[in-house]
Every structure is written in structure tokens, then in C-alpha cells.
N, C-alpha and C. Protein backbone atom coordinates (compact mmCIF):
# COMPACT_ATOMS: atom_id res chain seq x y z
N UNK A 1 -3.04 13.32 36.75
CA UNK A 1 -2.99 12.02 36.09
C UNK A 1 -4.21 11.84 35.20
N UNK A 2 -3.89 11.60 34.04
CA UNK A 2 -5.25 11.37 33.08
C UNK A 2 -6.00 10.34 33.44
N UNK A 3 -7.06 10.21 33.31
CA UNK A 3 -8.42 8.83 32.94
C UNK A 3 -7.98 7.83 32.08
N UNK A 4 -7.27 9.23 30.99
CA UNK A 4 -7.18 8.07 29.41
C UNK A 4 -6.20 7.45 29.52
N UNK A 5 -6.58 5.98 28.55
CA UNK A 5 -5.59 5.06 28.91
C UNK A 5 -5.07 5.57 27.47
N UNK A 6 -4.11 6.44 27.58
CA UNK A 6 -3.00 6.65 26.24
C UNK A 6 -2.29 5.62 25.57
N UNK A 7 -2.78 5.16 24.01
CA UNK A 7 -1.57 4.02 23.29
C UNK A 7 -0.76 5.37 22.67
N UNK A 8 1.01 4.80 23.09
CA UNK A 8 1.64 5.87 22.12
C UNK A 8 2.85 5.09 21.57
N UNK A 9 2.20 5.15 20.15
CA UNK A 9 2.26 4.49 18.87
C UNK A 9 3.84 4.95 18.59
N UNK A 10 4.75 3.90 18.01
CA UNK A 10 6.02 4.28 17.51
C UNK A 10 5.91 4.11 15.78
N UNK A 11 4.82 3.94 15.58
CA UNK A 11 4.94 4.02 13.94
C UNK A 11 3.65 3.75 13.81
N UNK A 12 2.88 3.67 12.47
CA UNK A 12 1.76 3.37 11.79
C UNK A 12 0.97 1.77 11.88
N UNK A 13 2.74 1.20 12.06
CA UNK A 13 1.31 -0.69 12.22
C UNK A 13 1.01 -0.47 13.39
N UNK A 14 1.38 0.67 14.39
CA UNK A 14 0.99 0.32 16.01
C UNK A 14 -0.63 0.90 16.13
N UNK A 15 -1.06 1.46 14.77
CA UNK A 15 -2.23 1.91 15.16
C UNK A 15 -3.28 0.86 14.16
N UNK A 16 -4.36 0.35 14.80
CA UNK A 16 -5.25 -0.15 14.29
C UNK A 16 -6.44 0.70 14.26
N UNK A 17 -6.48 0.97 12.50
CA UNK A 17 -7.47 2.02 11.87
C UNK A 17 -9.10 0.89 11.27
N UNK A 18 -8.95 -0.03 11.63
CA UNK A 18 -10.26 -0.88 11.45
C UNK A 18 -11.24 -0.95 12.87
N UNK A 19 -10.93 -0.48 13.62
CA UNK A 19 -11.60 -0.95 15.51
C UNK A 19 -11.96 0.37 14.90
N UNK A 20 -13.47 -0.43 15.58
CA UNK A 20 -14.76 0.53 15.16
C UNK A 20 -14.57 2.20 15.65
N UNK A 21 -13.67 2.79 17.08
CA UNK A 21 -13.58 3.72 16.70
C UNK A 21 -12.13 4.27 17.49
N UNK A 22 -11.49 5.28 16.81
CA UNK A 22 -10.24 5.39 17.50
C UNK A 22 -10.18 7.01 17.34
N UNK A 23 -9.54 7.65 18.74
CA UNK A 23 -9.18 8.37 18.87
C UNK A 23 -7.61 8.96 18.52
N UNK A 24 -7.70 9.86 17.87
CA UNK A 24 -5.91 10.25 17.49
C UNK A 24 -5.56 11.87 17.92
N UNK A 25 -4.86 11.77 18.65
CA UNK A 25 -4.53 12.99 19.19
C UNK A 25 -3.17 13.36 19.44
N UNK A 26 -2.81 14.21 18.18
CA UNK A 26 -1.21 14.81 17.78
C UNK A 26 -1.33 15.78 18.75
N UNK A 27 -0.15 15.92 19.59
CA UNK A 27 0.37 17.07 20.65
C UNK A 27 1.77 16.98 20.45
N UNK A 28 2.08 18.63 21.21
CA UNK A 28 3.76 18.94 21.27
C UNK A 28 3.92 18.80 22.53
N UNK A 29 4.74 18.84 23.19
CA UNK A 29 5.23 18.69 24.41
C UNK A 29 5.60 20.45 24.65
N UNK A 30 6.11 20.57 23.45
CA UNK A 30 6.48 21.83 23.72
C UNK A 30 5.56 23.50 23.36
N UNK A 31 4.73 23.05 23.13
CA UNK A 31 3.75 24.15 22.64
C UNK A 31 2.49 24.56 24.13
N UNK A 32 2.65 24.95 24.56
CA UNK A 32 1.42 25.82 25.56
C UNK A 32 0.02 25.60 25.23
N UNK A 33 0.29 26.28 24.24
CA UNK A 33 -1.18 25.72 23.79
C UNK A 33 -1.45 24.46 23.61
N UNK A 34 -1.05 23.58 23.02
CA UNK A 34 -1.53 22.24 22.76
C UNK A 34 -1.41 21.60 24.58
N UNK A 35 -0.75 21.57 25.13
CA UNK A 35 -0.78 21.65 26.67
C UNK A 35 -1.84 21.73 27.28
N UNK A 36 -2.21 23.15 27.51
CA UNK A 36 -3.78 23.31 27.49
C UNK A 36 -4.66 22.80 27.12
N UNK A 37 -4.74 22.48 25.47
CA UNK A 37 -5.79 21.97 25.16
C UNK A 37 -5.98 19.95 25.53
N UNK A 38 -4.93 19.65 25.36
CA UNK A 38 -4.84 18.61 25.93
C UNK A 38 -5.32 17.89 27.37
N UNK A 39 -4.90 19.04 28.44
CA UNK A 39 -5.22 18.67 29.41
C UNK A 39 -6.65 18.94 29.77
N UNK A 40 -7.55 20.20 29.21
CA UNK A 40 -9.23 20.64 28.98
C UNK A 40 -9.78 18.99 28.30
N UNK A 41 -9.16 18.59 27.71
CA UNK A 41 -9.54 17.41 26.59
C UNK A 41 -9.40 16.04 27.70
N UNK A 42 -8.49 15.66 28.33
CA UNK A 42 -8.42 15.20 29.42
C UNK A 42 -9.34 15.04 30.64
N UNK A 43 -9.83 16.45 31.04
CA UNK A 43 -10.52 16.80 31.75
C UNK A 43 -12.24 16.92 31.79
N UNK A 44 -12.12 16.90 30.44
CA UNK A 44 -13.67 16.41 29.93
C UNK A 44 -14.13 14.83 29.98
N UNK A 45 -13.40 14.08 29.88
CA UNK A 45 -13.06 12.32 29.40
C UNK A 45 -14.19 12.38 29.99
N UNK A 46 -14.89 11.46 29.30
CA UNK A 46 -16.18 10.36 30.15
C UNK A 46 -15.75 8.86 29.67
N UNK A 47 -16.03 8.49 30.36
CA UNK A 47 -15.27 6.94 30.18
C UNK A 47 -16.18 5.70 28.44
N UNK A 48 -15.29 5.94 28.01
CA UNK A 48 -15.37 5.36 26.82
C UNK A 48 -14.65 3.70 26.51
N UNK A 49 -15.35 2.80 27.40
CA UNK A 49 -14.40 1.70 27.27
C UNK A 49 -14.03 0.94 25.99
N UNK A 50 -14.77 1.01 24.42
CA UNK A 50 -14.78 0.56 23.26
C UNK A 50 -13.83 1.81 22.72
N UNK A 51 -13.44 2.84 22.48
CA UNK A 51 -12.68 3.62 22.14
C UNK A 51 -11.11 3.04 22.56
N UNK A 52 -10.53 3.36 21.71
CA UNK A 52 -8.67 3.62 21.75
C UNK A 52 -8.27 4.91 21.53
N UNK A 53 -7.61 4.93 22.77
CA UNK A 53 -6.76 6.77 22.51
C UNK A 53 -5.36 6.72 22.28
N UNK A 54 -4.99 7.19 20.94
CA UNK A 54 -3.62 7.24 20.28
C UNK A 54 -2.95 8.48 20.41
N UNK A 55 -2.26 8.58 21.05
CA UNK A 55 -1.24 10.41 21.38
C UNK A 55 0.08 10.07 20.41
N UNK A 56 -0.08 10.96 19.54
CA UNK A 56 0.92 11.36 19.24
C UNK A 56 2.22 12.04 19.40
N UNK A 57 3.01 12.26 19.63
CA UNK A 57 4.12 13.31 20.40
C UNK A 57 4.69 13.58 18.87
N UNK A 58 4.08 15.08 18.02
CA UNK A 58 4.45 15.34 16.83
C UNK A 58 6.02 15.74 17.44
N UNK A 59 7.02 15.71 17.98
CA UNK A 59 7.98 16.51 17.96
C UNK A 59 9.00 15.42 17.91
N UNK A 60 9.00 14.20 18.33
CA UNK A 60 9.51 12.68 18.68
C UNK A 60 9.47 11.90 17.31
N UNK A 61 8.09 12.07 17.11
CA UNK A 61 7.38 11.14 15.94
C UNK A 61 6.73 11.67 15.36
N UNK A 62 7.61 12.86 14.41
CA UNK A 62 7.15 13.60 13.02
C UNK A 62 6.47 13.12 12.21
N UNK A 63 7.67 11.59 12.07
CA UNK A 63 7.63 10.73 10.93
C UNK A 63 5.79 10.41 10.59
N UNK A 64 5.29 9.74 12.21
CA UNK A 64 4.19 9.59 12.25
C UNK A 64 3.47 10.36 11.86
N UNK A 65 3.61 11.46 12.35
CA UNK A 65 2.46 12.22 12.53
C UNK A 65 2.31 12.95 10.94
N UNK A 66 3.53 13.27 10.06
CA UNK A 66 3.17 13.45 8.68
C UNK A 66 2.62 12.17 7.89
N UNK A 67 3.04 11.19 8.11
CA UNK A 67 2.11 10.02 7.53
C UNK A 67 0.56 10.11 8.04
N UNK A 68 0.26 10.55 9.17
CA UNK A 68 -1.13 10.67 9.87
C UNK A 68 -1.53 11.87 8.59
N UNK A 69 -1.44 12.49 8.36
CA UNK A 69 -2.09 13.83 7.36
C UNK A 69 -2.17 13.59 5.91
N UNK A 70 -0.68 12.61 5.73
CA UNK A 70 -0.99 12.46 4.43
C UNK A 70 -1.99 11.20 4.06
N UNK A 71 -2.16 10.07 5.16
CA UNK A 71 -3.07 8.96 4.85
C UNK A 71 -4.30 9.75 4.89
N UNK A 72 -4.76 10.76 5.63
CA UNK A 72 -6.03 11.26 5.60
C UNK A 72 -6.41 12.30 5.06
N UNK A 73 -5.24 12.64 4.20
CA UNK A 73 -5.71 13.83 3.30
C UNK A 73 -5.97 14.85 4.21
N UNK A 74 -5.08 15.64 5.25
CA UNK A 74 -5.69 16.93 5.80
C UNK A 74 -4.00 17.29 6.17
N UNK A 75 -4.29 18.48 6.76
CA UNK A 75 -3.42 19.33 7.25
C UNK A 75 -2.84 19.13 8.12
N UNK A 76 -1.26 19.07 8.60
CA UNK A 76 -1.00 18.96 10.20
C UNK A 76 -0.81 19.99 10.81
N UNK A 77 -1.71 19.64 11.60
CA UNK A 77 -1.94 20.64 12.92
C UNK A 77 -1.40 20.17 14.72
N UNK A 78 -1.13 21.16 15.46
CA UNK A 78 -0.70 20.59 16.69
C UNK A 78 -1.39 21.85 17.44
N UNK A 79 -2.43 21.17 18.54
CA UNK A 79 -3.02 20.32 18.57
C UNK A 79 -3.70 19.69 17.69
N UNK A 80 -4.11 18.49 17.43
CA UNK A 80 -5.06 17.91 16.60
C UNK A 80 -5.81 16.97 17.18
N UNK A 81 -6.89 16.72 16.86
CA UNK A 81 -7.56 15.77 17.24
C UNK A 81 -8.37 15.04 16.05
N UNK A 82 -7.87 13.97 15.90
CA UNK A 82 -8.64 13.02 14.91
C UNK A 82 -9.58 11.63 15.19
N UNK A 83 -11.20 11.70 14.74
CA UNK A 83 -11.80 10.65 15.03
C UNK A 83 -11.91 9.41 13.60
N UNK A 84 -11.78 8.31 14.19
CA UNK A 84 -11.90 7.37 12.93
C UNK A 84 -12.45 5.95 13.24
N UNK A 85 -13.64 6.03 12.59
CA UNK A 85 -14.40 5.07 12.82
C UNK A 85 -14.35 3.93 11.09
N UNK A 86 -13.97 3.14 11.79
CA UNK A 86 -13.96 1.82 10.81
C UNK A 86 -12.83 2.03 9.63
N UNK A 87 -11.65 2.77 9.94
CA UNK A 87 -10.61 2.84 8.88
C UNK A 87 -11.23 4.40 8.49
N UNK A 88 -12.50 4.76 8.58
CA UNK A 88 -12.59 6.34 7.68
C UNK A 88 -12.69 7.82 8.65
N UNK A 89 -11.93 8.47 8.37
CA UNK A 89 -12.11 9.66 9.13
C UNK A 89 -13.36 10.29 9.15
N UNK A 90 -13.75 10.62 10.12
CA UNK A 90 -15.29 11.42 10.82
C UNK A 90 -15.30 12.32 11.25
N UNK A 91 -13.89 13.14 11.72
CA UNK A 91 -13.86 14.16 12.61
C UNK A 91 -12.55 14.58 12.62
N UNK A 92 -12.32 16.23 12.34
CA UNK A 92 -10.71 15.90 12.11
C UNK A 92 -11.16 17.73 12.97
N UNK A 93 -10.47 17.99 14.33
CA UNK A 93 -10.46 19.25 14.39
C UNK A 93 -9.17 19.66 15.24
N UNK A 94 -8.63 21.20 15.44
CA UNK A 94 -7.34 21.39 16.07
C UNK A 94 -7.57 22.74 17.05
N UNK A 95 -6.65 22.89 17.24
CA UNK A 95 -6.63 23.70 18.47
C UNK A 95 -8.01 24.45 19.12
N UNK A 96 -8.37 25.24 19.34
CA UNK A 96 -9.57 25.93 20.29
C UNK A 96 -10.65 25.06 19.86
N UNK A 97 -10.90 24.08 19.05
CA UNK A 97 -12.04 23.63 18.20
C UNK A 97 -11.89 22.33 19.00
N UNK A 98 -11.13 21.59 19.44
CA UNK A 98 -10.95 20.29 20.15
C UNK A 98 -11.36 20.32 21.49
N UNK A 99 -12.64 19.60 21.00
CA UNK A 99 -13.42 19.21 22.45
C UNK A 99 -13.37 17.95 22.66
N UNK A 100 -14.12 16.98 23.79
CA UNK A 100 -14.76 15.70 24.02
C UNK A 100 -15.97 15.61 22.93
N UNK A 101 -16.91 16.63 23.58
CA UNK A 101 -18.13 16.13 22.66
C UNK A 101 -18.05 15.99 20.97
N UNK A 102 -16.90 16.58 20.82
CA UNK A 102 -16.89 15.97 19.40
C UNK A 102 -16.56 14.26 18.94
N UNK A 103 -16.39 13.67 20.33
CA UNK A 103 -15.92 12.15 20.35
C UNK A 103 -17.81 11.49 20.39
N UNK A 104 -18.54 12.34 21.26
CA UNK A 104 -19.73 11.91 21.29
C UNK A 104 -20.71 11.86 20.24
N UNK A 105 -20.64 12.77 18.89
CA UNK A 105 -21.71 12.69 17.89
C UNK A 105 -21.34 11.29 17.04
């Protein structure tokens, strides 16, 4: 059972990109790897009570998750992990590269 309290967003107004900082994290259900990395990512959590954690399920909610790449100008990747502080992206990394401490700098 995760720590994180997962929001999982059915479209774009469900995410609020102004709160000072939000976590976004595109996964497959069906990919192994993103599995893994998900649950290592999980397993790191230190409790962040001002943070929001947004999961994506790219396989459900494509729709989303290609609007997620094209509002931020990057690539979609699964796993992904995206940080965004105050509406602007800060941190955009994916598979073996997705840690916690990248939530900490």
C-alpha cells in the first residue's frame, strides 16, 4: 500500500498547475518497468504534506497524458516523472532516472 496520497486526474482541469508544487507521474499498468519504477519511487516517499501527487494511467488517459507533453513541451515517456512548481516545469525525468530526491532539490 503506498504512503502517497495519489490524485488521479480524469482530464486537465483536475490538475491544478498553480499550487506551489505538484508532482506528475505518467505510468502503464502494463509495462514492468514502469511498475518497478513506480513502486522504488513509492518506496522512497518521505512525507511531503504541501506537495500533490498526480498519477497518470497513460494507457486509460492517453488523452491526458499527450496533452501533459504537449503543454510542457517534452517528450512522452512511461515512466515519467514530472515536477512543477508554480505552473512552470522544474524537473521532467523517466525511467531509470526517476528518483524521490529529485522531488527534494
Amino acid at each position: 500500500m503506498s504512503k502517497i496520497k495519489w490524485i488521479e486526474p480524469n482530464d486537465n482541469n483536475d490538475i491544478n498547475y498553480n499550487d506551489d508544487l505538484i508532482v506528475i507521474f505518467k505510468h502503464s499498468y502494463r509495462c514492468i518497468i514502469s511498475r518497478i519504477v513506480l513502486k522504488k519511487f513509492e518506496f522512497d516517499y518521505k512525507d511531503f504534506s504541501n506537495i500533490k501527487f498526480y498519477l497518470i494511467d497513460v494507457i486509460k488517459n492517453k488523452k491526458l497524458s499527450n496533452e501533459l507533453s504537449s503543454y510542457f513541451n517534452i517528450n512522452h515517456e512511461s515512466p515519467q516523472l514530472m515536477v512543477v512548481n508554480n505552473g512552470k516545469l522544474v524537473h521532467n525525468s523517466s525511467h531509470s532516472n526517476i528518483s524521490f530526491k529529485n522531488i527534494k532539490k
